[in-house]
C-alpha atoms as a PDB file:
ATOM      1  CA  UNK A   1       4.532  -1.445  30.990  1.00  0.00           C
ATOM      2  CA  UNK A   2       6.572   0.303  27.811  1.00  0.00           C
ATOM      3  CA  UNK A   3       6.068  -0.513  24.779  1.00  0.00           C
ATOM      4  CA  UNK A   4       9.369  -2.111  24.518  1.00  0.00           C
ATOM      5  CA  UNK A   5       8.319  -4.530  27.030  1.00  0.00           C
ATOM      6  CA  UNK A   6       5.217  -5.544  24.897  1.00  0.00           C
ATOM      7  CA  UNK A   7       7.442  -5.891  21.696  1.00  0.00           C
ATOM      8  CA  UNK A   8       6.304  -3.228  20.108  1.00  0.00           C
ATOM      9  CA  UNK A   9       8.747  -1.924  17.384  1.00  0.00           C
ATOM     10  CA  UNK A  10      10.881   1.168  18.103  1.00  0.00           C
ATOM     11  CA  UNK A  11       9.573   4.293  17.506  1.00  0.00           C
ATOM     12  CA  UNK A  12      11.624   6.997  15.173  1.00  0.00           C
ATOM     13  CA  UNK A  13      11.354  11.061  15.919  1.00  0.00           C
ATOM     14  CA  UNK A  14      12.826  13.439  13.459  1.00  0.00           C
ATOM     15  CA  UNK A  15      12.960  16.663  14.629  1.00  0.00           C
ATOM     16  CA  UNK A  16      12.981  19.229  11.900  1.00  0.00           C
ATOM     17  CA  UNK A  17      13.235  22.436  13.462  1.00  0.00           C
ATOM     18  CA  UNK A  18      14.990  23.743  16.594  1.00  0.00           C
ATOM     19  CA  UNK A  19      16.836  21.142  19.162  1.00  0.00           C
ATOM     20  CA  UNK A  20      14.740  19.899  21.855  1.00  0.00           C
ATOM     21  CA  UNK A  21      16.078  18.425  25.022  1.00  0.00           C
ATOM     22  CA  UNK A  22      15.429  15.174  26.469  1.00  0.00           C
ATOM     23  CA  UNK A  23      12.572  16.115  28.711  1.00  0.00           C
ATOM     24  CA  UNK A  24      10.708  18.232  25.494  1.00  0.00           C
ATOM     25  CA  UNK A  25      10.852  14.964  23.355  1.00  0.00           C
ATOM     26  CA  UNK A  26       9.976  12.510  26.635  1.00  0.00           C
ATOM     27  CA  UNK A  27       6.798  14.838  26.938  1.00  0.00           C
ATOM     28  CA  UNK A  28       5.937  14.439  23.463  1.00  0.00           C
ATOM     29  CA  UNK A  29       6.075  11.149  23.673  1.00  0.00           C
ATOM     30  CA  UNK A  30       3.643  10.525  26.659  1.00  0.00           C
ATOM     31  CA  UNK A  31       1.432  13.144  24.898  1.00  0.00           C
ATOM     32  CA  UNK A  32       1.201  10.903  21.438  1.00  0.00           C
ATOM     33  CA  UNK A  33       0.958   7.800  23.821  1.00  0.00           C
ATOM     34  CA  UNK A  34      -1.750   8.951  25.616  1.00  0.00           C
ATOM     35  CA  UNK A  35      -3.956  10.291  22.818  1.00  0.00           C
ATOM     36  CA  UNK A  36      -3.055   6.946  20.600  1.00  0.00           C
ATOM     37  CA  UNK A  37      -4.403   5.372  23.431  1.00  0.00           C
ATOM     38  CA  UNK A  38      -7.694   6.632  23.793  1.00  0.00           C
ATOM     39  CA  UNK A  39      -8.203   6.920  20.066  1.00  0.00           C
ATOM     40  CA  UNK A  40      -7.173   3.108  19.735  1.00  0.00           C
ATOM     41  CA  UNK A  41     -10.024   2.230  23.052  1.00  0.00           C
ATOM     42  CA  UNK A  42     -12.756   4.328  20.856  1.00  0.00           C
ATOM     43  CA  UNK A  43     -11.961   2.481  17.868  1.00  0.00           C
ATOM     44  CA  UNK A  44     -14.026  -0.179  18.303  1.00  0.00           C
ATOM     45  CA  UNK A  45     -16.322  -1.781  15.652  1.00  0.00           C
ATOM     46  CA  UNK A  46     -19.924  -1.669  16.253  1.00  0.00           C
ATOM     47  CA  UNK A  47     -21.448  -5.823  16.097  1.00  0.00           C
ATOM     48  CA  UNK A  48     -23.570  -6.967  13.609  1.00  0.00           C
ATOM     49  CA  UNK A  49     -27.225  -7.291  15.138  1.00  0.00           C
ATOM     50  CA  UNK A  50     -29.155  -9.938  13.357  1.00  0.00           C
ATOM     51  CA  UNK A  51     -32.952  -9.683  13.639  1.00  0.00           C
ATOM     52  CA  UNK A  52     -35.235 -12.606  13.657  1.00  0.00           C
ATOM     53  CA  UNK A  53     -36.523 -11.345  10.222  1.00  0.00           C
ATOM     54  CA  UNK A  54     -33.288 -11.265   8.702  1.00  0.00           C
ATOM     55  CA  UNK A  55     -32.165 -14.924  10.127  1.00  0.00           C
ATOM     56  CA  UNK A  56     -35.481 -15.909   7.810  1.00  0.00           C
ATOM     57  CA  UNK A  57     -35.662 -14.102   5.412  1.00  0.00           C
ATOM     58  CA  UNK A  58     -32.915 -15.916   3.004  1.00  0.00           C
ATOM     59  CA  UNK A  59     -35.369 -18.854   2.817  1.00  0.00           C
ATOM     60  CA  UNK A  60     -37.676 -16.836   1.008  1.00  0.00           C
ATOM     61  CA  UNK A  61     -37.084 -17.600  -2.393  1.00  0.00           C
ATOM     62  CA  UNK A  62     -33.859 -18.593  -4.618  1.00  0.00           C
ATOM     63  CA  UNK A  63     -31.935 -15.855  -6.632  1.00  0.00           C
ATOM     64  CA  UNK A  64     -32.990 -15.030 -10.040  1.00  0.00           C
ATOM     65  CA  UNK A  65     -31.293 -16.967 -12.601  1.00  0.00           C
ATOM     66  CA  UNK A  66     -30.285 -14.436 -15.013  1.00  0.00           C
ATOM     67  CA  UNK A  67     -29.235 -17.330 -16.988  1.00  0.00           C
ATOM     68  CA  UNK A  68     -32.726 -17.849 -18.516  1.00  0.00           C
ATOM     69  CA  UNK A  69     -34.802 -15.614 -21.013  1.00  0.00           C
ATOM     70  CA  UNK A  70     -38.124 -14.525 -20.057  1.00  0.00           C
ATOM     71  CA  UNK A  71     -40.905 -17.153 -21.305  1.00  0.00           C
ATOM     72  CA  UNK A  72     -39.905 -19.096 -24.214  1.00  0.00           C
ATOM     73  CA  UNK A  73     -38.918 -16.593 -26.778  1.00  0.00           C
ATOM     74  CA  UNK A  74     -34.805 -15.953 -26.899  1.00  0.00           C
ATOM     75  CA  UNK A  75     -35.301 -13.767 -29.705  1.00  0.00           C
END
């Protein structure tokens, strides 16, 4: 499958230097492809593992409320 079978938006290649044939820049592709590939399969984001501790432990006890002075005195 190509990526303009997927839908995948063209890709552009300036070449800035020298004139390389057909074949040269066909290479190059496949060679990006590939390693896009595998860096894109390795990319993957580790899951969240929740502990019976940390399920419980929000019950503890509320957040401070800043809010208040301590004991009576505001001064």
């Amino acid at each position: 499958m190509t990526a303009a079978a997927e839908g995948a938006e063209g890709v552009r290649v300036d070449v800035l230097r020298g004139s390389p044939n057909e074949e040269e820049l066909a290479a190059l592709v496949a060679v990006v492809t590939e390693a896009y590939a595998g860096e894109a399969a390795e990319a993957v984001a580790q899951e969240d593992v929740r502990t019976a501790w940390s399920l419980t432990q929000r019950n503890l006890r509320e957040p401070l409320r800043r809010d208040l002075t301590w004991g009576r005195f505001a001064g």
